[in-house]
C-alpha atoms as a PDB file:
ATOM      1  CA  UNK A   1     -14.288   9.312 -46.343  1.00  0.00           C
ATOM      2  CA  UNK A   2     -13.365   5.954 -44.304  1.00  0.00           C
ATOM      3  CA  UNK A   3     -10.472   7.087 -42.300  1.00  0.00           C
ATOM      4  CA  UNK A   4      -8.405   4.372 -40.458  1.00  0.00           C
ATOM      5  CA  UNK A   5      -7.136   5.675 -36.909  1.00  0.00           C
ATOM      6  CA  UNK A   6      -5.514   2.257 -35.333  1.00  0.00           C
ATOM      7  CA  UNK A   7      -1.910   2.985 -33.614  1.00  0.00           C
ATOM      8  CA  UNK A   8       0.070   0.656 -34.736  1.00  0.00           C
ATOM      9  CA  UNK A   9       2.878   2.099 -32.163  1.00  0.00           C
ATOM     10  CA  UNK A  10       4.376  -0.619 -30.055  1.00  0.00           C
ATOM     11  CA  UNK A  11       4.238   0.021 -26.375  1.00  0.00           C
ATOM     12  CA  UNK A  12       7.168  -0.301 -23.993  1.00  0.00           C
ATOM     13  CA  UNK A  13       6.791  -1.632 -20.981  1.00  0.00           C
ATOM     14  CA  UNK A  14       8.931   0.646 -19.259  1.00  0.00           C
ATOM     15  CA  UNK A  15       7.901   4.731 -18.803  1.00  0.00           C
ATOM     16  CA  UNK A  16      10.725   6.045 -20.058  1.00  0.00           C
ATOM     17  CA  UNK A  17      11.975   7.473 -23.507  1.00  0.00           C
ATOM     18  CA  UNK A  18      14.685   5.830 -25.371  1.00  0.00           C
ATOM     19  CA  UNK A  19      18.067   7.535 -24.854  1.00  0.00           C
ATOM     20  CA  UNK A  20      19.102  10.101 -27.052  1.00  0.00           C
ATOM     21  CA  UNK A  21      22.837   9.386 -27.992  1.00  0.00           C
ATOM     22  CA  UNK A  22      23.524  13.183 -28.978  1.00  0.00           C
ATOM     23  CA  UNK A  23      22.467  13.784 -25.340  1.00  0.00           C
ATOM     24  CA  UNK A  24      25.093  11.122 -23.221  1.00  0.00           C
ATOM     25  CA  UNK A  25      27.775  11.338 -26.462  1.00  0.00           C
ATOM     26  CA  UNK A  26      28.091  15.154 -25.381  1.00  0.00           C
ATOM     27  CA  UNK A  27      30.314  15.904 -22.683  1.00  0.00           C
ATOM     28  CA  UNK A  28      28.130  19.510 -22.700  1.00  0.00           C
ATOM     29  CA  UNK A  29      25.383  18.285 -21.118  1.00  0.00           C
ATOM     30  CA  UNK A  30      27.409  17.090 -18.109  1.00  0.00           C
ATOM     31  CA  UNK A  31      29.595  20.479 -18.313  1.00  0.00           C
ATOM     32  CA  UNK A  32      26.615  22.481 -17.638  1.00  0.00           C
ATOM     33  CA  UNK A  33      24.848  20.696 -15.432  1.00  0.00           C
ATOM     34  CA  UNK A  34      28.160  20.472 -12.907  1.00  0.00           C
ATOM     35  CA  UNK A  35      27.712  24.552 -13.343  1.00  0.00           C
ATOM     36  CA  UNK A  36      24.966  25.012 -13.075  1.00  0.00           C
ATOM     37  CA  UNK A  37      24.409  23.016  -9.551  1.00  0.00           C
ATOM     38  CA  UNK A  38      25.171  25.534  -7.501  1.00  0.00           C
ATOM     39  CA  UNK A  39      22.213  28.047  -8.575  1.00  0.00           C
ATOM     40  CA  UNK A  40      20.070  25.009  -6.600  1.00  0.00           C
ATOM     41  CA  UNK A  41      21.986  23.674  -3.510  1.00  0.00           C
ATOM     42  CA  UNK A  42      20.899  25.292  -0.314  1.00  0.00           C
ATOM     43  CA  UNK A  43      23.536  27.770   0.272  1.00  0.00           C
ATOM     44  CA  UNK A  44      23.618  27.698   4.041  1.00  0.00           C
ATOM     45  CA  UNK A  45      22.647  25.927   7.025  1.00  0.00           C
ATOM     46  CA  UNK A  46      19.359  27.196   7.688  1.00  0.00           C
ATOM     47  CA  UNK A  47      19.048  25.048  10.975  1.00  0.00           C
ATOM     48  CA  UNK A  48      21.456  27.689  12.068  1.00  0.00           C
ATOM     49  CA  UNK A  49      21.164  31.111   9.925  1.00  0.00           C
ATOM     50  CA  UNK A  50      17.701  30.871   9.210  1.00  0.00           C
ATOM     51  CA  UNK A  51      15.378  28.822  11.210  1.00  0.00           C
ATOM     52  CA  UNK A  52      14.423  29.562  14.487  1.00  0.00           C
ATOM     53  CA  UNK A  53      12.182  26.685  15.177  1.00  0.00           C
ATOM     54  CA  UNK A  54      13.051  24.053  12.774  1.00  0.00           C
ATOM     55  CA  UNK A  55      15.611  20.869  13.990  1.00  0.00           C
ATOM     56  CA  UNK A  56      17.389  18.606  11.606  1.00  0.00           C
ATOM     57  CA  UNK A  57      15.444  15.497  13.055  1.00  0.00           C
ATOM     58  CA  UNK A  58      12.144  17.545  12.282  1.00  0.00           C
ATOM     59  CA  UNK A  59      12.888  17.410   8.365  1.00  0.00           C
ATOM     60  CA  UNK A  60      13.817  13.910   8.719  1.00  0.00           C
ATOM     61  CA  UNK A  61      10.685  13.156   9.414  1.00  0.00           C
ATOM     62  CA  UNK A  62       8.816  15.526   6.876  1.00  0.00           C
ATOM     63  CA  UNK A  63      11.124  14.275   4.185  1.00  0.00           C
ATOM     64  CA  UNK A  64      10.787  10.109   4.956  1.00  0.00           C
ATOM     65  CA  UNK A  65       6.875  11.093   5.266  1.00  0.00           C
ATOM     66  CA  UNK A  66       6.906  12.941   1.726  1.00  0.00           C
ATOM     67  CA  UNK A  67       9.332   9.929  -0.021  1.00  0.00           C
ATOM     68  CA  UNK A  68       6.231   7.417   1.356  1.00  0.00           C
ATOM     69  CA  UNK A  69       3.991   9.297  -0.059  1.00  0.00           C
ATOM     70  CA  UNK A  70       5.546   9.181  -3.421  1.00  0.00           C
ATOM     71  CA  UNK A  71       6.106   5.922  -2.978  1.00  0.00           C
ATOM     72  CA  UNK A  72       2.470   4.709  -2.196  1.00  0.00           C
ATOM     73  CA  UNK A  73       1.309   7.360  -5.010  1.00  0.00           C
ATOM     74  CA  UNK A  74       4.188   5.719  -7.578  1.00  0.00           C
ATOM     75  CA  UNK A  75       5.175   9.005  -8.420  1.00  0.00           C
ATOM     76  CA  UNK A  76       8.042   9.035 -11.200  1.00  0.00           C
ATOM     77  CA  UNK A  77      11.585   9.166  -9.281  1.00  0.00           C
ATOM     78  CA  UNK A  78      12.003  12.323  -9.905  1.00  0.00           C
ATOM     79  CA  UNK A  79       9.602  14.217  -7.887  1.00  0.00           C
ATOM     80  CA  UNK A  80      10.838  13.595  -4.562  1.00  0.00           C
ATOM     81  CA  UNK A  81      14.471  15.073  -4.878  1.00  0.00           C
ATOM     82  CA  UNK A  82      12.902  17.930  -6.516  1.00  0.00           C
ATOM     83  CA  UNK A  83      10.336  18.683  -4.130  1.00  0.00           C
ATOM     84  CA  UNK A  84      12.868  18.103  -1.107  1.00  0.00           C
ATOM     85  CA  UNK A  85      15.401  20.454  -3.152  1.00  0.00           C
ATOM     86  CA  UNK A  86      12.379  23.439  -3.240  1.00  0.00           C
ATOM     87  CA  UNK A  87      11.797  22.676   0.349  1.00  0.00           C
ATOM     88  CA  UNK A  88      15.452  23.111   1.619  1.00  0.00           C
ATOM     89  CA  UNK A  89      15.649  26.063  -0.394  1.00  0.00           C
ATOM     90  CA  UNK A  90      12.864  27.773   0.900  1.00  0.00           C
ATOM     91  CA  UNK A  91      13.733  27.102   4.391  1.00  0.00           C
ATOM     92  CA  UNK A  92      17.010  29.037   3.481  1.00  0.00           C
ATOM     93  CA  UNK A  93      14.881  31.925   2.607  1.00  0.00           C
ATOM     94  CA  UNK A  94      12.179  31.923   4.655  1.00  0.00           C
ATOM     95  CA  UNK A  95      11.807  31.272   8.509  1.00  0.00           C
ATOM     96  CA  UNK A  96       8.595  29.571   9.642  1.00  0.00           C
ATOM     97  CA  UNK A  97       6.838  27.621  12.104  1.00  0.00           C
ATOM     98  CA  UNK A  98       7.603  23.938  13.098  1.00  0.00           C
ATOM     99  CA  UNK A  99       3.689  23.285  13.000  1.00  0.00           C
ATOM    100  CA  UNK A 100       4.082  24.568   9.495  1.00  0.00           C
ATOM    101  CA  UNK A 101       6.687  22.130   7.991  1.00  0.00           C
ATOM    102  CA  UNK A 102       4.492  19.295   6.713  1.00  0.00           C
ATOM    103  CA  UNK A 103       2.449  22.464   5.029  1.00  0.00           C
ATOM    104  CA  UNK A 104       5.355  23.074   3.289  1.00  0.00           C
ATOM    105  CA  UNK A 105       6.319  19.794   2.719  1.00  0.00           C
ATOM    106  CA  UNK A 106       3.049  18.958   1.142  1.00  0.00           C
ATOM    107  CA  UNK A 107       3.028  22.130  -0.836  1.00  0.00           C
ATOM    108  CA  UNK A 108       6.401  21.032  -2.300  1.00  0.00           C
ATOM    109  CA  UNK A 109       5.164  17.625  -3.612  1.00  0.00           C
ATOM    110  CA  UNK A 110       2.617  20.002  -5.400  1.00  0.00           C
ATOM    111  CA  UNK A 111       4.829  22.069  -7.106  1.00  0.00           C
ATOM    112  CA  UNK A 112       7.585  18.799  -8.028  1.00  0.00           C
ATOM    113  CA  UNK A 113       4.976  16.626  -9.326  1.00  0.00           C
ATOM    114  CA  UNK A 114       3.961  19.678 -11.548  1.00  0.00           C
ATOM    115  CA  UNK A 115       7.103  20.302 -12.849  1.00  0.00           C
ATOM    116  CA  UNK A 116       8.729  16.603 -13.287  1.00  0.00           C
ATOM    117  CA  UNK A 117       5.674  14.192 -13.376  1.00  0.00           C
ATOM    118  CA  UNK A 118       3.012  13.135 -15.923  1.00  0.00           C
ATOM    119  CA  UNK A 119       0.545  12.779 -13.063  1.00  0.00           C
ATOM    120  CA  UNK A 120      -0.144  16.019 -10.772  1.00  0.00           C
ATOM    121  CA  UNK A 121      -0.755  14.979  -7.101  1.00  0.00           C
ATOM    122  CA  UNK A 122      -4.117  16.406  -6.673  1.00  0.00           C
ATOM    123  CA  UNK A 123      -4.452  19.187  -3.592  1.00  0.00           C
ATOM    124  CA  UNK A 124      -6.995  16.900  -1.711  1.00  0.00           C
ATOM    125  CA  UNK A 125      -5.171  13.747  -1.681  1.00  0.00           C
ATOM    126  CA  UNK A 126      -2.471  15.703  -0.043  1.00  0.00           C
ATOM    127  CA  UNK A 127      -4.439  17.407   2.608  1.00  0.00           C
ATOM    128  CA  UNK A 128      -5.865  13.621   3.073  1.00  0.00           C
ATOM    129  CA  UNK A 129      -2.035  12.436   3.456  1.00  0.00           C
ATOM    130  CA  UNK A 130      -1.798  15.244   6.088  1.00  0.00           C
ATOM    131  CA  UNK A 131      -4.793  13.726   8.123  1.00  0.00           C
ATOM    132  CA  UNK A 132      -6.837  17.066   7.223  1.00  0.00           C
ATOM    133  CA  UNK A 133      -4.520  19.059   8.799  1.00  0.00           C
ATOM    134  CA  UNK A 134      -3.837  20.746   6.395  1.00  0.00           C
ATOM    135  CA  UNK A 135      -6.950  22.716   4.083  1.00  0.00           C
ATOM    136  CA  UNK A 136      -7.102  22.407   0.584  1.00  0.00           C
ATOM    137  CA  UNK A 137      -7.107  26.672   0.343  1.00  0.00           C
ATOM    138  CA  UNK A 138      -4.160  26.736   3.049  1.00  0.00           C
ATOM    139  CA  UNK A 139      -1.989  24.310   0.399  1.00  0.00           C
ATOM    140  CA  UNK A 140      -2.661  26.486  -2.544  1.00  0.00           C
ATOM    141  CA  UNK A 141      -2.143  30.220  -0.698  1.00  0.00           C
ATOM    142  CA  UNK A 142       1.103  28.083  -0.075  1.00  0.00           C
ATOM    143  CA  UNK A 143       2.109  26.999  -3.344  1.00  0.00           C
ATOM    144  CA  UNK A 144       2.278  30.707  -4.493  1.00  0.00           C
ATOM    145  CA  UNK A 145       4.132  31.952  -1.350  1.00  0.00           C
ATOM    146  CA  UNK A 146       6.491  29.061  -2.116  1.00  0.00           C
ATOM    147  CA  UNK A 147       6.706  30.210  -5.631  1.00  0.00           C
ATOM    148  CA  UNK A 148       7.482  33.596  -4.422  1.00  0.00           C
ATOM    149  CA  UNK A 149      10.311  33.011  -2.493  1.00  0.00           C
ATOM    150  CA  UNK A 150      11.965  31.203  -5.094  1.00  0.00           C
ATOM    151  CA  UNK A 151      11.074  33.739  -7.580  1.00  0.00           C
ATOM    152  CA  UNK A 152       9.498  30.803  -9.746  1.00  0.00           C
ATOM    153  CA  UNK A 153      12.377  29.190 -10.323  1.00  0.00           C
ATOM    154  CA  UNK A 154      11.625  25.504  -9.810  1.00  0.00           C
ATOM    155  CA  UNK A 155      13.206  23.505 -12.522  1.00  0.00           C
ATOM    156  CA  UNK A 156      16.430  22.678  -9.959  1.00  0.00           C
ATOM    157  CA  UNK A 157      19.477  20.011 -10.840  1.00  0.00           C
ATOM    158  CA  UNK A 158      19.102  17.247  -8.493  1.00  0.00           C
ATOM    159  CA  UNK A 159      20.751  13.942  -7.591  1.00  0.00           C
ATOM    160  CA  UNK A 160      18.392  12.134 -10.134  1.00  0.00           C
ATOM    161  CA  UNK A 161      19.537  14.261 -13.067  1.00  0.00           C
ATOM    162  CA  UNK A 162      23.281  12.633 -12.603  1.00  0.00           C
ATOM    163  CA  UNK A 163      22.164   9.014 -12.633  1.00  0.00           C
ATOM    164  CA  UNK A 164      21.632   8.317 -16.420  1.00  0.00           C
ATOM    165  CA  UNK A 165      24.385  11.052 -17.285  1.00  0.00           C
ATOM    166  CA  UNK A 166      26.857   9.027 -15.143  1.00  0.00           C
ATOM    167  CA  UNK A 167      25.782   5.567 -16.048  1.00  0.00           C
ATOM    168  CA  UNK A 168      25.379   5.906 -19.695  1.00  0.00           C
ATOM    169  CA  UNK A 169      29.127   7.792 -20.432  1.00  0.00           C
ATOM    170  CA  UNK A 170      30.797   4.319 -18.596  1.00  0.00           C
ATOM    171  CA  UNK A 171      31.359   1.019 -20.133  1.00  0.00           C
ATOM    172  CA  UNK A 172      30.601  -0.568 -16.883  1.00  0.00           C
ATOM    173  CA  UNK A 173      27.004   0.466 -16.979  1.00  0.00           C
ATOM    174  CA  UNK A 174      25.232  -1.954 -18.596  1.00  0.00           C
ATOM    175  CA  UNK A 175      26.694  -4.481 -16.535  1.00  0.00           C
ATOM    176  CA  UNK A 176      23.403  -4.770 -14.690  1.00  0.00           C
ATOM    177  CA  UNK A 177      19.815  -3.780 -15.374  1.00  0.00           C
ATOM    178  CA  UNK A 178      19.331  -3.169 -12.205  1.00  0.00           C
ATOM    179  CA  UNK A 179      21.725  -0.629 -11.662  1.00  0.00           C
ATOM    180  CA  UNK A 180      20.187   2.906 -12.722  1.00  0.00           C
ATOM    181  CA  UNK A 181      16.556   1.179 -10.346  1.00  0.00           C
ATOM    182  CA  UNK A 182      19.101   0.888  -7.324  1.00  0.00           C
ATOM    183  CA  UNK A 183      20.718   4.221  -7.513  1.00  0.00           C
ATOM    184  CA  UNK A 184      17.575   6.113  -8.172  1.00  0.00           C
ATOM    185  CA  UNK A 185      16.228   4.327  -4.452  1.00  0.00           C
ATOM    186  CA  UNK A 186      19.244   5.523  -3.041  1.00  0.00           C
ATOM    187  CA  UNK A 187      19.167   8.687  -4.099  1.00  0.00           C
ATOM    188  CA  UNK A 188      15.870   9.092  -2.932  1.00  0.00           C
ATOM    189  CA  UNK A 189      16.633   8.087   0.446  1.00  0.00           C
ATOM    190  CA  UNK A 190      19.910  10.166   0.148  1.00  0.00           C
ATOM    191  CA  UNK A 191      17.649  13.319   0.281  1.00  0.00           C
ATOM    192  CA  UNK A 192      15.594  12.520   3.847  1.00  0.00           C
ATOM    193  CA  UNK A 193      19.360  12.997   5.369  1.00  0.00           C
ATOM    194  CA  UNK A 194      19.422  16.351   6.832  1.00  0.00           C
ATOM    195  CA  UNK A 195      23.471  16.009   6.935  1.00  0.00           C
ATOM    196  CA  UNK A 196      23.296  16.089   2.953  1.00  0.00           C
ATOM    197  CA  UNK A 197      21.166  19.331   2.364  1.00  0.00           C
ATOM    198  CA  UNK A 198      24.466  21.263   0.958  1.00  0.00           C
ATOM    199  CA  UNK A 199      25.880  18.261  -0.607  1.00  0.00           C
ATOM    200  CA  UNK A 200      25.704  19.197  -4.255  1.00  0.00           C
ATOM    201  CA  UNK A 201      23.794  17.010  -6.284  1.00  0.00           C
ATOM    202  CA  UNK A 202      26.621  15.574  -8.420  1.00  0.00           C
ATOM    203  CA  UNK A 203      28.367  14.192  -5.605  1.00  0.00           C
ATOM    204  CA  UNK A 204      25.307  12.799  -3.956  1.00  0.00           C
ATOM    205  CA  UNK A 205      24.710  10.840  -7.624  1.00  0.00           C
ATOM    206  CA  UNK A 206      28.209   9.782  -7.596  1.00  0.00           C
ATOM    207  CA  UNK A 207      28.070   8.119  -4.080  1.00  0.00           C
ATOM    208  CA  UNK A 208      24.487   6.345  -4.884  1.00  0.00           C
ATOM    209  CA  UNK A 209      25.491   4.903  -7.695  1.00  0.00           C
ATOM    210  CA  UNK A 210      28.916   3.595  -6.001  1.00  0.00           C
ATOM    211  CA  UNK A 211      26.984   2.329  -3.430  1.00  0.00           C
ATOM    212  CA  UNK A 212      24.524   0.521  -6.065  1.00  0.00           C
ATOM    213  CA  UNK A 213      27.505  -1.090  -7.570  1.00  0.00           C
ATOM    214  CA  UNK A 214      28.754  -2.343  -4.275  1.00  0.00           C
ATOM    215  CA  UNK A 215      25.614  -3.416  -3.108  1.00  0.00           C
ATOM    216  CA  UNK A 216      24.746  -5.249  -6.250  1.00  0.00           C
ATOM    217  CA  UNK A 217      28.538  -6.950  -5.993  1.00  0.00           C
ATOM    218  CA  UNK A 218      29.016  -5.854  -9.686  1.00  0.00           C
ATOM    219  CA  UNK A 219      32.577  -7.029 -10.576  1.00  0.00           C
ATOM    220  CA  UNK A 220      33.144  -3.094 -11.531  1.00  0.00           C
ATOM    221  CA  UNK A 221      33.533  -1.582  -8.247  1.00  0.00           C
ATOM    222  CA  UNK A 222      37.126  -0.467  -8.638  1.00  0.00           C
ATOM    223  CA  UNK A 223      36.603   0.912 -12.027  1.00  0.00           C
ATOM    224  CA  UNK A 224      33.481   2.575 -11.066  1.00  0.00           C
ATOM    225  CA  UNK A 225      34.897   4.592  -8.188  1.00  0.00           C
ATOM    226  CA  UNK A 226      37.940   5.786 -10.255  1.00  0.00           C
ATOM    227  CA  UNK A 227      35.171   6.787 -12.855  1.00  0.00           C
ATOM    228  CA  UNK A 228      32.863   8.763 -11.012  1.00  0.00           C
ATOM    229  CA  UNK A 229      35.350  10.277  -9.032  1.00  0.00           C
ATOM    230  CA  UNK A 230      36.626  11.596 -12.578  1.00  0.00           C
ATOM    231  CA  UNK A 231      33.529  12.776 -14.098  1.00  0.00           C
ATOM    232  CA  UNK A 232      31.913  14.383 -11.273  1.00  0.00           C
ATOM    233  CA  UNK A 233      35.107  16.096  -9.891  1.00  0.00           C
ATOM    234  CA  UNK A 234      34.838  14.880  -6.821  1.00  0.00           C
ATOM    235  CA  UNK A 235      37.973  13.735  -4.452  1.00  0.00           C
ATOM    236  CA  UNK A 236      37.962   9.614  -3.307  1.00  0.00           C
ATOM    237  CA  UNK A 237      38.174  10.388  -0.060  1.00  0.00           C
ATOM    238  CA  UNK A 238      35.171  12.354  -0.278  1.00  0.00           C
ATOM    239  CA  UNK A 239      33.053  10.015  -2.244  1.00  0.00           C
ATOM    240  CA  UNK A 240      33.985   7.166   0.330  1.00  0.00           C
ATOM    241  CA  UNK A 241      32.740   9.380   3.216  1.00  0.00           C
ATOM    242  CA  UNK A 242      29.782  10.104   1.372  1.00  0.00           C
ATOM    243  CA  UNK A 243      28.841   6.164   0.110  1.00  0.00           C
ATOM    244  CA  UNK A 244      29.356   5.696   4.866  1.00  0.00           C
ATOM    245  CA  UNK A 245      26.130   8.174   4.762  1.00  0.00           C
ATOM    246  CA  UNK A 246      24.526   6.424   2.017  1.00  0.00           C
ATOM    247  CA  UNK A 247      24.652   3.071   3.332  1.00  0.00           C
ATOM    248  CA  UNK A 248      24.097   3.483   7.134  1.00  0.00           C
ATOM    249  CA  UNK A 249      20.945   5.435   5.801  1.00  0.00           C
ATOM    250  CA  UNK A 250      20.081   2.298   3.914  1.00  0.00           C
ATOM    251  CA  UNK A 251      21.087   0.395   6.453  1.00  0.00           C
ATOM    252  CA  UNK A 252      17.951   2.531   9.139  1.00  0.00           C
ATOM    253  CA  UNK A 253      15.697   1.977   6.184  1.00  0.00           C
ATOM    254  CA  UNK A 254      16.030  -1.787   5.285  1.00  0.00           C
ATOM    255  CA  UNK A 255      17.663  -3.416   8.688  1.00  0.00           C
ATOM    256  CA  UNK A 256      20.426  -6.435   7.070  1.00  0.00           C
ATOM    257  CA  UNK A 257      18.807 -10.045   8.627  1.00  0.00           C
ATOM    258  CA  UNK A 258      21.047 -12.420   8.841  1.00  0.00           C
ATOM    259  CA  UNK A 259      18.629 -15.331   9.231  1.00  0.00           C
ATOM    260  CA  UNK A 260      17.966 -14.862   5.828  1.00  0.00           C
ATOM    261  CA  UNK A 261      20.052 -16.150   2.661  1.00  0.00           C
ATOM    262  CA  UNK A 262      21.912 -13.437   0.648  1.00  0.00           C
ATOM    263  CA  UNK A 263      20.003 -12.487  -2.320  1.00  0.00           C
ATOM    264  CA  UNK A 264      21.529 -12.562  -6.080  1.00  0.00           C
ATOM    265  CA  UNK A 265      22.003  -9.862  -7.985  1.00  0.00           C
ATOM    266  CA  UNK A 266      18.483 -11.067  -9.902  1.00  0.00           C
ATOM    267  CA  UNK A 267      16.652 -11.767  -7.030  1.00  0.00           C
ATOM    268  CA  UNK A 268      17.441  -7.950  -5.440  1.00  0.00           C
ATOM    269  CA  UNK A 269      14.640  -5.382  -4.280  1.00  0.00           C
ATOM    270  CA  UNK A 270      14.139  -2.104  -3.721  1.00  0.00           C
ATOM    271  CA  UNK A 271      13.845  -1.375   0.081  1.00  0.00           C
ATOM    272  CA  UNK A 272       9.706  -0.963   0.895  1.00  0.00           C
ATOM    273  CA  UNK A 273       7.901   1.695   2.921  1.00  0.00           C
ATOM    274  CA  UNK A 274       5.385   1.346   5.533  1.00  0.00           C
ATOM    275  CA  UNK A 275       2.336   2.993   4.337  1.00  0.00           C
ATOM    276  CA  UNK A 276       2.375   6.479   4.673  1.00  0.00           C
ATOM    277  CA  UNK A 277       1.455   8.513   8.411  1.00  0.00           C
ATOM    278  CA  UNK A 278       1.363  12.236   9.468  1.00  0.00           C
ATOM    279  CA  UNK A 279       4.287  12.876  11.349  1.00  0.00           C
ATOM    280  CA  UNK A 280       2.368  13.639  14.640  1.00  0.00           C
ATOM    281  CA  UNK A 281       5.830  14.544  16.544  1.00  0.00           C
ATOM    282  CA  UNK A 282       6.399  17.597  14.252  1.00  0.00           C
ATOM    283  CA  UNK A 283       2.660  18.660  14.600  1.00  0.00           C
ATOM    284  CA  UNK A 284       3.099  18.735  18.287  1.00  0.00           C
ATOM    285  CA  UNK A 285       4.021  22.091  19.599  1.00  0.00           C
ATOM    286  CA  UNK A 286       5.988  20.352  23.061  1.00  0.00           C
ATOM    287  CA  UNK A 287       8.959  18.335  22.729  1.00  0.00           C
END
């Protein structure tokens, strides 16, 4: 029997499903999500309760290294806030070693891209990313200690998970196409801060995507701050202290030159990383 197995099925050139109505028409989703976030933000300061050897400017530098390596890897956006999220949590459990934080770093990107990504980064491209520091046995005796610790709960609310739930309920959303690619960036940057490791994820979402719509001059700006502030539950005053962070973090990432004509809304990019480099100063036992 001649049996015809063409796919007629029309590609789209973006990765993404199309949106489920039932899903942004239902207030629900965002209901739960806003209670659930708690169960996943880091409930203390573990540069002061927990870690004995670990400084805030240490994972800066893990977390910009891990974000490059997504980057250079186009990992989907969601894997870095997840794998930063399992990181900060496990440092609120568990003291270690600063020699040991790009371990766990790398062992994080593991786990996220496992959980959140078609793609799996494989072990040995990470150890590579570590310049060999790192072993390929070492990474996985660390993914089930990190699994431990959490008691294998990985699938954590994160800034990303707020972008498309915000966007999509307001009328102001479609007002650029570039909006939902600008706040994921941010986002992403959002979680190299170490002064936003107990910001919950909702109001981290809410600031990016303020700071999106400012930065991409959208004639909404007013409407969207009275919006998010709204949906999120989150006070103005604290979103505007919070959108400060966002930018002046943008602001260390892609330095403004003045030299240079100001770009349309069209013509706007994503800021760029440098290629990916083991963060040699958080190797080094002397400081």
């Amino acid at each position: 029997m001649d049996m015809d197995l063409a796919c007629n099925e029309q590609m789209s050139v973006s990765n993404y499903a199309p949106k489920d109505p039932n899903i942004f028409n239902d207030f629900r989703v965002m209901k739960h999500l806003l209670n659930d976030e708690s169960l996943y933000t880091p409930h203390t300061n573990y540069f002061q309760n927990v870690q004995t050897d670990i400084e805030p400017f240490m994972r800066k530098v893990v977390a910009t290294w891990m974000l490059e390596v997504c980057e250079e890897q186009m990992c989907e956006d969601q894997v870095l806030p997840l794998a930063v999220n399992l990181m900060d949590r496990f440092l609120c459990v568990c003291n270690i070693k600063r020699q040991q934080l790009q371990l766990l770093g790398a062992t994080c990107l593991l786990i996220a891209s496992k959980v959140r990504s078609t793609n799996v980064l494989p072990v040995y491209l990470l150890c590579a990313y570590t310049d060999y520091s790192v072993s390929c046995e070492l990474l996985v005796s660390w993914e089930l200690l990190v699994l431990s610790k959490l008691k294998w709960n990985v699938a954590s609310i994160t800034g990303f998970d707020y972008i498309d739930q915000i966007i999509e309920r307001c009328s102001w959303g479609g007002e650029s196409n570039l909006l939902r690619r600008h706040a994921h960036t941010l986002v992403s940057i959002c979680y190299t801060e170490p002064s936003l490791v107990q910001t919950p994820p909702s109001a981290i979402a809410a600031a990016c995507i303020c700071s999106a719509v400012r930065g991409l001059k959208l004639t909404s700006s007013s409407d969207a701050t009275r919006d998010v502030c709204s949906m999120v539950g989150v006070e103005s005053a604290t979103l505007e202290f919070l959108v400060a962070i966002v930018d002046n973090a943008v602001e260390k990432v892609v330095p403004k030159t003045p030299e240079k004509t100001e770009k349309t809304v069209e013509e706007y990019d994503s800021p760029q990383y440098p290629q990916p480099e083991t963060p040699t100063e958080v190797e080094n036992i002397y400081f």
